[in-house]
Protein backbone atom coordinates (compact mmCIF):
# COMPACT_ATOMS: atom_id res chain seq x y z
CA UNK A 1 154.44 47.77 54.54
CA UNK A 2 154.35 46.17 58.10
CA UNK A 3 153.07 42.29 57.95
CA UNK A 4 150.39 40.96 59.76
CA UNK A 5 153.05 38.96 61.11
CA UNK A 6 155.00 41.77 62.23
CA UNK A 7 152.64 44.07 63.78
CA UNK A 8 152.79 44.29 67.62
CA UNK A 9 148.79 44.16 67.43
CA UNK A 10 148.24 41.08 65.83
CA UNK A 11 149.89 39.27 67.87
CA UNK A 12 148.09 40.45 71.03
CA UNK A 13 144.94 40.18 69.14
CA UNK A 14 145.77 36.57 68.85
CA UNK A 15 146.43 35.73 72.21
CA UNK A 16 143.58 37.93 73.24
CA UNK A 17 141.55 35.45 70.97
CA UNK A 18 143.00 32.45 72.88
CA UNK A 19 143.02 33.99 76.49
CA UNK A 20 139.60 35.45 76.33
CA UNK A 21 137.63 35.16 73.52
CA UNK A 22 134.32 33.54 75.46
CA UNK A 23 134.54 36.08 78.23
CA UNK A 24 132.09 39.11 77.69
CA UNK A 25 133.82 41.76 79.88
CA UNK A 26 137.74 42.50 80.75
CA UNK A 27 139.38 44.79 83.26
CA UNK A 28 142.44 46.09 81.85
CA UNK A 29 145.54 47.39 84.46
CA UNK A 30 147.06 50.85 82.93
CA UNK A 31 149.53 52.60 84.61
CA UNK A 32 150.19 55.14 81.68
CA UNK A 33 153.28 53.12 80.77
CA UNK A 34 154.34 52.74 76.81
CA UNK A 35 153.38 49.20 77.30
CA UNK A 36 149.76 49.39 78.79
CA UNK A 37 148.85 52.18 76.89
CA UNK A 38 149.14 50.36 74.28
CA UNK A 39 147.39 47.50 75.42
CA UNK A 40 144.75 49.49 76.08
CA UNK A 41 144.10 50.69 72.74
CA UNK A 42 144.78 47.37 71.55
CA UNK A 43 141.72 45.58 73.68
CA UNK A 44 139.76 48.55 72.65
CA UNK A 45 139.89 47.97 69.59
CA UNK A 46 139.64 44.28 69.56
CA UNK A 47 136.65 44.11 72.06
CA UNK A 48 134.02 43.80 69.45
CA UNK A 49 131.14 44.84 71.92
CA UNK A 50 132.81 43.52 74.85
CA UNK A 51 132.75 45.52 78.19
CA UNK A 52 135.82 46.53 78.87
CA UNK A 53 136.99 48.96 81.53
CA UNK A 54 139.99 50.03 82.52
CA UNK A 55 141.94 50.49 86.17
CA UNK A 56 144.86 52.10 87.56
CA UNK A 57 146.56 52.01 91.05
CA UNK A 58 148.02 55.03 92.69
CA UNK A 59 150.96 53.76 94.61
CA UNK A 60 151.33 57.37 96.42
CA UNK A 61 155.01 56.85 95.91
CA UNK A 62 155.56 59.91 93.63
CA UNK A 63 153.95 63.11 93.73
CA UNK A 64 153.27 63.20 89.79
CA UNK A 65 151.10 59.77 90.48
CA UNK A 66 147.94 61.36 90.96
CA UNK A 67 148.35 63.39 87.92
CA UNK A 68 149.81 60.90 85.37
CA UNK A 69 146.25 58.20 86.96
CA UNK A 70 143.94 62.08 85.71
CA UNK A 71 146.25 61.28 82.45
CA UNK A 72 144.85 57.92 81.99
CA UNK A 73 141.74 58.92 82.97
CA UNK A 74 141.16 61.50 80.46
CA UNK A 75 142.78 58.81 77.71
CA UNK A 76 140.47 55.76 78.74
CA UNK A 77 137.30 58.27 78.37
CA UNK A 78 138.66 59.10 74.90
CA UNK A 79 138.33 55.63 73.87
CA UNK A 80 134.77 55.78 75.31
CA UNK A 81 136.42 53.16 77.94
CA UNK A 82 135.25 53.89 81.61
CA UNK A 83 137.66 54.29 84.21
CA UNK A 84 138.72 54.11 87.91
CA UNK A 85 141.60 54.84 89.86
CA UNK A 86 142.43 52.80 92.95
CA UNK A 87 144.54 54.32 95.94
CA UNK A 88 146.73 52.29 97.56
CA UNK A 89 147.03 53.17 101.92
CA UNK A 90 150.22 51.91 102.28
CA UNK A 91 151.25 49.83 105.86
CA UNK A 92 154.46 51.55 106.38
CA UNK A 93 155.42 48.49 109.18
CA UNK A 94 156.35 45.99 105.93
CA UNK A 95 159.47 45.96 104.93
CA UNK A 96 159.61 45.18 101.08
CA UNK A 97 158.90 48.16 99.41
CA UNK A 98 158.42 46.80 96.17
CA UNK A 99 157.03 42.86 97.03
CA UNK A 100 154.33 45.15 98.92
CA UNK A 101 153.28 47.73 95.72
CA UNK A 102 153.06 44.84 93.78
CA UNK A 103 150.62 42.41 95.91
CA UNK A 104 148.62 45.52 96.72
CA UNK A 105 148.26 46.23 93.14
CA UNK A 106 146.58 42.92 92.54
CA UNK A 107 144.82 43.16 95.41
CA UNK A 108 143.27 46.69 94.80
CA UNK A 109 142.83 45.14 91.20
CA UNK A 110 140.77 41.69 92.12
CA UNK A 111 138.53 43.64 94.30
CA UNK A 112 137.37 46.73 91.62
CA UNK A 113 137.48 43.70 88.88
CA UNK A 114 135.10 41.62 91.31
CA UNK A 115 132.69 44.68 92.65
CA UNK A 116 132.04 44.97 88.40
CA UNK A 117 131.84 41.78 87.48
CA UNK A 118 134.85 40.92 85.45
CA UNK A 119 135.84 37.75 84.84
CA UNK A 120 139.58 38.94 83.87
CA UNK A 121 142.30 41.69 83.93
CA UNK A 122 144.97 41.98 81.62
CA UNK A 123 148.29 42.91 82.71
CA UNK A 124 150.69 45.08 80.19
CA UNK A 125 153.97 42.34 80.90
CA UNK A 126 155.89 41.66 78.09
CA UNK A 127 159.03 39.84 75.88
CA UNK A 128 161.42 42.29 77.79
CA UNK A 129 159.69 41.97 81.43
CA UNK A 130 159.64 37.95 80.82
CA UNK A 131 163.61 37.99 79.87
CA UNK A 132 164.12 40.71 83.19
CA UNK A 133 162.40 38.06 85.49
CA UNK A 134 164.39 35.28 84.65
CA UNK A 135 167.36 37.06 85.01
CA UNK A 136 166.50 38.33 88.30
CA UNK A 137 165.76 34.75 89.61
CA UNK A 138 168.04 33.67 88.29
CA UNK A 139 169.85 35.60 90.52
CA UNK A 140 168.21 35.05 93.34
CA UNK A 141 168.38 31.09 93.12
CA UNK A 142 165.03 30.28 92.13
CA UNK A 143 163.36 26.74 91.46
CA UNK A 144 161.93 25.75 88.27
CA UNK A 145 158.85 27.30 88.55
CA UNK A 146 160.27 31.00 89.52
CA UNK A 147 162.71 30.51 86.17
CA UNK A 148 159.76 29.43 84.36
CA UNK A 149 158.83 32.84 83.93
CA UNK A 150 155.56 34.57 83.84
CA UNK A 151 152.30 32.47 82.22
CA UNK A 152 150.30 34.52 79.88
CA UNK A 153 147.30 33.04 82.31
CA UNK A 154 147.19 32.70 86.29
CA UNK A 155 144.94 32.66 88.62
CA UNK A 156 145.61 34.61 92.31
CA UNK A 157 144.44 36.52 94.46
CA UNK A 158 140.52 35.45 93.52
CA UNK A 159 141.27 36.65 89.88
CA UNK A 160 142.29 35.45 86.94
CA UNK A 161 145.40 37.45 85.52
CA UNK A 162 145.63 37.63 81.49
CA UNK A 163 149.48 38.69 79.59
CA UNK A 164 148.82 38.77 76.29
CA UNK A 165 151.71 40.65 75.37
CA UNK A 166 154.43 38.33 76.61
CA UNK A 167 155.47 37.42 72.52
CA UNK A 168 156.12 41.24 72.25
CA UNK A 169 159.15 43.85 73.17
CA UNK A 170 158.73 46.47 75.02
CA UNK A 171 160.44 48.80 71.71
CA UNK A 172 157.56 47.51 69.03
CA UNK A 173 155.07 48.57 71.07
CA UNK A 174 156.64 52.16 71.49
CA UNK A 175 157.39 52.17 67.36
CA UNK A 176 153.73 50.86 67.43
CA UNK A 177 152.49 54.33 69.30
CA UNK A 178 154.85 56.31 67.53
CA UNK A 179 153.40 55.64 64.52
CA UNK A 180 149.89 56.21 65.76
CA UNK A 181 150.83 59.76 67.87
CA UNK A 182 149.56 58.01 70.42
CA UNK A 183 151.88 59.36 73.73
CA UNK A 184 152.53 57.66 77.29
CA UNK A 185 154.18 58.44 80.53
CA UNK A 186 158.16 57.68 81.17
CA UNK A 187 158.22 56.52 84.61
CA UNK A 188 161.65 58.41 86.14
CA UNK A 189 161.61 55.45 88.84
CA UNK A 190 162.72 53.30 85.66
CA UNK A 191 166.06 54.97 85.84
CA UNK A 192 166.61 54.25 89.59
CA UNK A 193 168.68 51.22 90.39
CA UNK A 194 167.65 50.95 93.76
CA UNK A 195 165.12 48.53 91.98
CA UNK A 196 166.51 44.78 91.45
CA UNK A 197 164.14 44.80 88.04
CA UNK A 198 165.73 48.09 86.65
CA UNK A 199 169.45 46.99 87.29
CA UNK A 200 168.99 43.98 85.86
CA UNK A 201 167.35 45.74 82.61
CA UNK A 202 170.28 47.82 82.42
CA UNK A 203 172.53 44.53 82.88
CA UNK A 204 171.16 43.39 79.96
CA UNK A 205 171.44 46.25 77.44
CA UNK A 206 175.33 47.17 78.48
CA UNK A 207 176.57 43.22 77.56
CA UNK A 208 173.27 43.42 74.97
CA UNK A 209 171.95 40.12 75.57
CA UNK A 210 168.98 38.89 73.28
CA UNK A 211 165.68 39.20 75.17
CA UNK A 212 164.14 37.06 72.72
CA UNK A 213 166.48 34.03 73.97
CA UNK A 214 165.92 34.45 77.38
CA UNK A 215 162.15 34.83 76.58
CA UNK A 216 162.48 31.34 74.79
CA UNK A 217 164.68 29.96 77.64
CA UNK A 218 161.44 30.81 80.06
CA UNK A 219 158.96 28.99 78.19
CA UNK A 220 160.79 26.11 77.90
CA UNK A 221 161.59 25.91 81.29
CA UNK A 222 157.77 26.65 81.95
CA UNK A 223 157.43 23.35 79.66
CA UNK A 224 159.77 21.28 82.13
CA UNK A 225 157.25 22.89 84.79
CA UNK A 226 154.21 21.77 83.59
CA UNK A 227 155.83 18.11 83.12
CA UNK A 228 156.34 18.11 86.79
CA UNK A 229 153.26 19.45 87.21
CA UNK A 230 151.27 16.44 85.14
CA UNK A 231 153.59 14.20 87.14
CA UNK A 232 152.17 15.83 90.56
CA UNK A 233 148.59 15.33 89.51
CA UNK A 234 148.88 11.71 89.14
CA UNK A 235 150.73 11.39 92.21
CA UNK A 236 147.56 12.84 93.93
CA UNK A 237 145.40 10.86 91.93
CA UNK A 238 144.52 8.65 95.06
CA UNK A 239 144.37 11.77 97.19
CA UNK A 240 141.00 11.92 99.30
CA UNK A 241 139.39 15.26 99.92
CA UNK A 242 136.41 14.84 102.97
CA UNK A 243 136.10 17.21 106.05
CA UNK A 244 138.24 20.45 104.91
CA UNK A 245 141.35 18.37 105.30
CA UNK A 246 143.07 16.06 102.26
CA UNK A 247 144.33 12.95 102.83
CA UNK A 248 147.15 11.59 100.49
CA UNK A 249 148.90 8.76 99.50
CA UNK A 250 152.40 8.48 101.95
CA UNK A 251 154.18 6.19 98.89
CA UNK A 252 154.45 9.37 96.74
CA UNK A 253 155.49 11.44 99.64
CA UNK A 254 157.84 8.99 100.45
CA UNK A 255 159.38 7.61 96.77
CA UNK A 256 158.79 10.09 94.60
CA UNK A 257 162.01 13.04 93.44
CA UNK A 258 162.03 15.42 96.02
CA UNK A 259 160.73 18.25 93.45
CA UNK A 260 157.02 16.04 93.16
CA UNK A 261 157.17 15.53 96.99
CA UNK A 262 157.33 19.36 97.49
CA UNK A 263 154.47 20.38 94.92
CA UNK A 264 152.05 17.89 96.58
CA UNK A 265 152.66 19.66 99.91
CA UNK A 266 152.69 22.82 98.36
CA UNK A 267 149.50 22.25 96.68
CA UNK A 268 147.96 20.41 100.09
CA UNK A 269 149.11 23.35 102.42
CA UNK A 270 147.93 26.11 99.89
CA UNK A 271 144.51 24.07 99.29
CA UNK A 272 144.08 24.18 102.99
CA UNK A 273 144.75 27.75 104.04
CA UNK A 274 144.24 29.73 100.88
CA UNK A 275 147.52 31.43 100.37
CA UNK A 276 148.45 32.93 97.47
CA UNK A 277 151.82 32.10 97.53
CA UNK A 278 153.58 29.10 98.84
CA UNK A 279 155.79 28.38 101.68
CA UNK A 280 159.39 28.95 101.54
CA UNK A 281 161.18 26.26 99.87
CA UNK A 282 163.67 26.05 102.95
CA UNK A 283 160.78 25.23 105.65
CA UNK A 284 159.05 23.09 103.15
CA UNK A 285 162.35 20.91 102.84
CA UNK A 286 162.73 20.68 106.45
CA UNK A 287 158.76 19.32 106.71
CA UNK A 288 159.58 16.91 104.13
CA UNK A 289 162.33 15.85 106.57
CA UNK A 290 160.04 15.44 109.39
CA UNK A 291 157.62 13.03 107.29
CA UNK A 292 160.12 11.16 106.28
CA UNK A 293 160.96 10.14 109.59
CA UNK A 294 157.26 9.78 110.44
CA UNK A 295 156.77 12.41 112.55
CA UNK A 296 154.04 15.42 112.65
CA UNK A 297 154.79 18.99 111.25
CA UNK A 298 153.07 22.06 111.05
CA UNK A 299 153.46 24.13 107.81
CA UNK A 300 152.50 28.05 107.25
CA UNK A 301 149.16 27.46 109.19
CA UNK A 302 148.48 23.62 108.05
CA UNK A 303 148.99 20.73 110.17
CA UNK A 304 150.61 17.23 108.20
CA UNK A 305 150.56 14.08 110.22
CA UNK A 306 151.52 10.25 109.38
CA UNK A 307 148.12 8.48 109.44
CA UNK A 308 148.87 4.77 108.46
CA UNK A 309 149.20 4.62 104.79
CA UNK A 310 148.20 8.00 104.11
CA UNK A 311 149.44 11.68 105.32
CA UNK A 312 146.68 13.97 106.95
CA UNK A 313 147.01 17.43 106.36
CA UNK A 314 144.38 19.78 107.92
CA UNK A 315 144.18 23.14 109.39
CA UNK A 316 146.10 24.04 112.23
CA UNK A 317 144.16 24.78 115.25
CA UNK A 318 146.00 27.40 116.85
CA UNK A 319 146.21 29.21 113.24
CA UNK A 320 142.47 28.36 113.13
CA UNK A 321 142.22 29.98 116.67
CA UNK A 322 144.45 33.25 115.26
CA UNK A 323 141.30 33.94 112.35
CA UNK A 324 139.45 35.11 115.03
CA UNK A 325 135.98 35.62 114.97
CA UNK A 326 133.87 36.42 112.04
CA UNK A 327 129.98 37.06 111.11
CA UNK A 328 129.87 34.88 107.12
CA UNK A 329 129.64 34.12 105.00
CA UNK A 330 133.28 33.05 104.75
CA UNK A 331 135.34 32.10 107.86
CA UNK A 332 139.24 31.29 107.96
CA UNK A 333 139.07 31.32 103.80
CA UNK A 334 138.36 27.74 104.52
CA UNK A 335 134.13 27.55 105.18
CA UNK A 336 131.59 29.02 103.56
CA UNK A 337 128.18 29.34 106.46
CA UNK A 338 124.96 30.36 105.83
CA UNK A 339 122.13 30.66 108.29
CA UNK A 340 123.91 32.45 110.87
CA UNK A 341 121.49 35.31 112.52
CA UNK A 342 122.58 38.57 113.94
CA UNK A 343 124.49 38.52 117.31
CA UNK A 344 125.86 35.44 116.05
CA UNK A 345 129.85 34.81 115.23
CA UNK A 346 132.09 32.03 114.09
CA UNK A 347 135.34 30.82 115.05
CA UNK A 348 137.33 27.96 116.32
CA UNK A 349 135.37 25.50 118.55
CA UNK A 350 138.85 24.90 119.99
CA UNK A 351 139.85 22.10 122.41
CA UNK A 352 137.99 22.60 125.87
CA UNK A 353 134.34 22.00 123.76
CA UNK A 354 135.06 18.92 123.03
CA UNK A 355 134.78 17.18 126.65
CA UNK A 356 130.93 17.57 125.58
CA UNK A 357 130.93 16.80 122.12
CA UNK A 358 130.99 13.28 120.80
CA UNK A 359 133.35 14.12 118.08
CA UNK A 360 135.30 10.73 117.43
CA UNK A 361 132.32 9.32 115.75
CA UNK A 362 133.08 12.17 112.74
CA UNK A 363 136.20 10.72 111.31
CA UNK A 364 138.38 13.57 112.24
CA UNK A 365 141.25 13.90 114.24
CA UNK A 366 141.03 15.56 117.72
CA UNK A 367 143.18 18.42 115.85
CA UNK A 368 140.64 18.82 113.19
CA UNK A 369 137.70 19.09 115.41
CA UNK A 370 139.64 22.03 117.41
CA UNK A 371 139.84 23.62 114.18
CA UNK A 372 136.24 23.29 112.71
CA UNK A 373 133.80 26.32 113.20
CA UNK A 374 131.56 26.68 115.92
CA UNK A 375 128.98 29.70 116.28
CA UNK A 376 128.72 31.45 118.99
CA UNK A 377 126.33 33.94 120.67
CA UNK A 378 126.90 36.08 123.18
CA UNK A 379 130.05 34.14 124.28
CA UNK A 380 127.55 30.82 124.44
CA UNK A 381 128.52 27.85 121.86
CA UNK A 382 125.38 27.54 119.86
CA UNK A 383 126.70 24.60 116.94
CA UNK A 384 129.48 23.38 116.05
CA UNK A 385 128.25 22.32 112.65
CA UNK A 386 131.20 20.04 111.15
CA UNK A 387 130.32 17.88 114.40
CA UNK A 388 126.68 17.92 115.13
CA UNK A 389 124.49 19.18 112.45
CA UNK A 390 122.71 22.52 113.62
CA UNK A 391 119.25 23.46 112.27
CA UNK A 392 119.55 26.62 109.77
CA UNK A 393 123.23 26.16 109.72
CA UNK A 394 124.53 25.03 106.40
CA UNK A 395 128.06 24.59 106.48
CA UNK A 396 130.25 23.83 103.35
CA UNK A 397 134.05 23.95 102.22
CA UNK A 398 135.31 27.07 100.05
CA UNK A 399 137.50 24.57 98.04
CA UNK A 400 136.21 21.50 96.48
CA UNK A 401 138.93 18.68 94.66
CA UNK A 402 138.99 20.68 91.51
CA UNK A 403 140.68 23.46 93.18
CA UNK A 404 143.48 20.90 94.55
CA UNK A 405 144.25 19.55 91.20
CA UNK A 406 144.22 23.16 89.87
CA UNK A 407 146.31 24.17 92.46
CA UNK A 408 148.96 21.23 91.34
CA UNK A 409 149.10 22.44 87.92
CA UNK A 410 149.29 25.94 88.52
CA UNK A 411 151.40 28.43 87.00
C-alpha cells in the first residue's frame, strides 16, 4: 500500500499547507499537462471551502491549443472548479519566441488572478523542471541566483507565484493519474529540440543523471543565495528612502564582495523603476565600475550618482520623459495620484519648468525634480506636486521601504 510518505499528494498537500494555508482563494495555471492536471485535482481536493479557480493561456502556437484549453475547460467544470481561458495576441516584432510565451503567460495570469481577487496562482513546476533549469543555466553561465533554481514562492509581475510541487517528479504524478484514470494532454512540442528546456531533458535521460541530485544541488545553492541575500539587507540597513529616490550608504558600495555590491544596485534600480527582472549582469558590472571611480551612471532607466557619503539613485529623467503621459492613478509605476479631474494628464515636469519653480528648497537634485510628475491641462502646467503642494492633488510613492528590503531578499 502507498505511504503517506510516498504519495505524490501528500506532499503537495503539505506545501500547499505552508504556501497558502491563510489565503481564502487560489488561481491555479493548467495547461492540460500530466503535471497541472494533477495539481489541479490535487488543490481541489485540498481546498476545504476555498475558492479556487482555474486558468489557462492559449499561446496560438499550435492549432490543437484551442481545443486541448475546451479540454480543460470541460475537466475544471467537472470538479465544479470555474474556468477561463486567456488568449495570448502575440507581438510578432520580439525576437525570443519562448522568453516572450512565458512572460506573457504570467502576465495574462496576474491580470485574470487580480480582476477576481486572488491573492495567489499556483504553477504545475516540478523535481524534474527544477533539475532541467539548473542544467540549462548552467549552461548558459548563470550567477548564483539563476542556479539557485526555482523558489516554491515569488513574487512578479504584481502576483505572487506558488510551486508546490517542486519535491515531486514529473513520473509520480503520471503513476499518480494512472491510478486514478484520470487522463492529460502530451504536448508534441515536448519532443521538439528546437527548445533549450527539451534538449536539455533529453540530455539528461540518455547519460541518466539523477534529477533528485540536481534538485538538491538547487536548493542548496538557493541556501548560499539567501545568505547573500541576509548579507545585502544589512548592507542597506542605513539606506534612506525619501522623495521616490533611495539614498545608500557608498562604504558598502565601495568595500563590500562585488556579488553584495551588485544586489544593492539591483535591488535600488528595480525599487526605482519597477522591473520585473534585473539588469544584465554585464552593464551592471560596468556601473559598478563607474562608482567606483566616483562618477555618475545611468542604469536600465535609473540614474546613480556619488553624493558625499552616500550614492543617490533616482529616476532617470529622460526615461521619466519616455512614460509619456498618463490620466492615474498610477504614473511611470513609480506614483500613485489622486485628485486629478478630467482633461487633466501627468507626466514629467522636465527641465525648462524649473526656471519658475523654487525647487532647491525640496532636497532633490535638479535631476530628480525633472523627473517628478507634473499635471497638465490642456498643454498648461497646473502642479507639480513633489515640488509645490497642489490643492486636491495627493501625490504618494507606489513603493514604500518594505518593498526595497523585499526586493533584496527576493527569490
Amino acid at each position: 500500500m502507498t505511504t503517506r510518505a510516498a504519495d505524490p499528494s501528500a506532499r503537495i498537500r503539505d506545501a500547499l499547507d505552508r504556501l497558502a494555508g491563510d489565503m481564502p482563494a487560489l488561481g491555479v495555471a493548467v495547461s492540460g499537462g500530466g503535471d497541472s492536471i494533477a495539481l489541479m485535482h490535487i488543490v481541489a481536493d485540498w481546498a476545504c471551502g476555498r475558492r479556487v479557480m482555474i486558468a489557462t493561456v492559449d499561446h496560438g502556437l499550435r492549432e490543437a491549443s484551442a481545443a486541448e484549453a475546451h479540454q480543460v475547460h470541460r475537466a475544471a467544470l467537472a470538479l465544479g472548479l470555474q474556468h477561463a481561458t486567456l488568449l495570448w495576441q502575440r507581438d510578432t516584432t520580439t525576437g525570443n519566441l519562448m522568453a516572450s510565451a512565458r512572460d506573457a503567460r504570467l502576465r495574462l495570469l496576474s491580470g485574470w488572478a487580480q480582476r477576481n481577487d486572488l491573492p495567489a496562482v499556483v504553477l504545475g513546476h516540478t523535481r524534474d523542471d527544477q533539475a532541467e533549469t539548473l542544467m540549462m543555466r548552467l549552461e548558459r553561465g548563470s550567477g548564483i541566483d539563476g542556479l539557485a533554481g526555482m523558489a516554491d514562492w515569488r513574487d512578479a509581475f504584481g502576483m505572487r507565484w506558488l510551486r508546490p510541487m517542486l519535491d515531486v517528479g514529473r513520473e509520480e504524478l503520471r503513476d499518480w493519474l494512472r491510478r486514478r484514470g484520470i487522463g492529460w494532454i502530451d504536448d508534441p512540442s515536448n519532443d521538439n529540440d528546437d527548445f533549450d528546456r527539451i534538449r536539455i531533458r533529453k540530455a539528461i535521460a540518455s547519460i541518466d543523471l539523477d534529477t533528485v541530485a540536481l534538485a538538491r544541488a538547487a536548493q542548496h545553492i538557493g541556501a548560499a543565495r539567501d545568505a547573500l541575500a541576509h548579507y545585502a539587507a544589512e548592507a542597506a540597513s542605513e539606506a534612506v528612502i525619501e522623495n521616490g529616490r533611495i539614498l545608500l550608504p557608498r562604504r558598502p558600495l565601495r568595500d563590500a564582495p562585488t556579488e553584495i555590491r551588485r544586489r544593492l544596485l539591483v535591488a535600488a534600480c528595480r525599487w526605482i523603476t519597477g522591473a520585473d527582472y534585473p539588469p544584465r549582469r554585464a552593464t551592471l558590472l560596468h556601473a559598478l565600475q563607474a562608482l567606483a571611480s566616483g562618477s555618475r551612471v545611468t542604469l536600465d532607466g535609473a540614474l546613480i550618482e556619488p553624493a558625499g557619503d552616500r550614492i543617490r539613485i533616482g529616476r532617470e529623467p529622460a526615461a521619466a520623459i519616455r512614460a509619456g503621459d498618463g490620466f492615474g492613478p498610477v504614473w511611470d509605476n513609480r506614483w500613485r495620484i489622486d485628485g486629478m479631474i478630467p482633461g487633466q494628464t501627468v507626466s514629467a515636469l522636465g527641465f525648462p519648468p524649473l526656471r519658475e519653480i523654487a525647487w532647491r528648497g525640496r532636497g532633490l537634485s535638479r535631476d530628480d525634480a525633472a523627473a517628478s510628475p507634473a499635471i497638465r491641462q490642456d498643454g498648461r502646467l497646473i502642479a507639480a506636486p513633489l515640488l509645490r503642494p497642489a490643492a486636491n492633488i495627493r501625490i504618494r510613492p507606489v513603493r514604500d521601504a518594505a518593498d526595497f528590503r523585499s526586493l533584496l531578499m527576493a527569490h
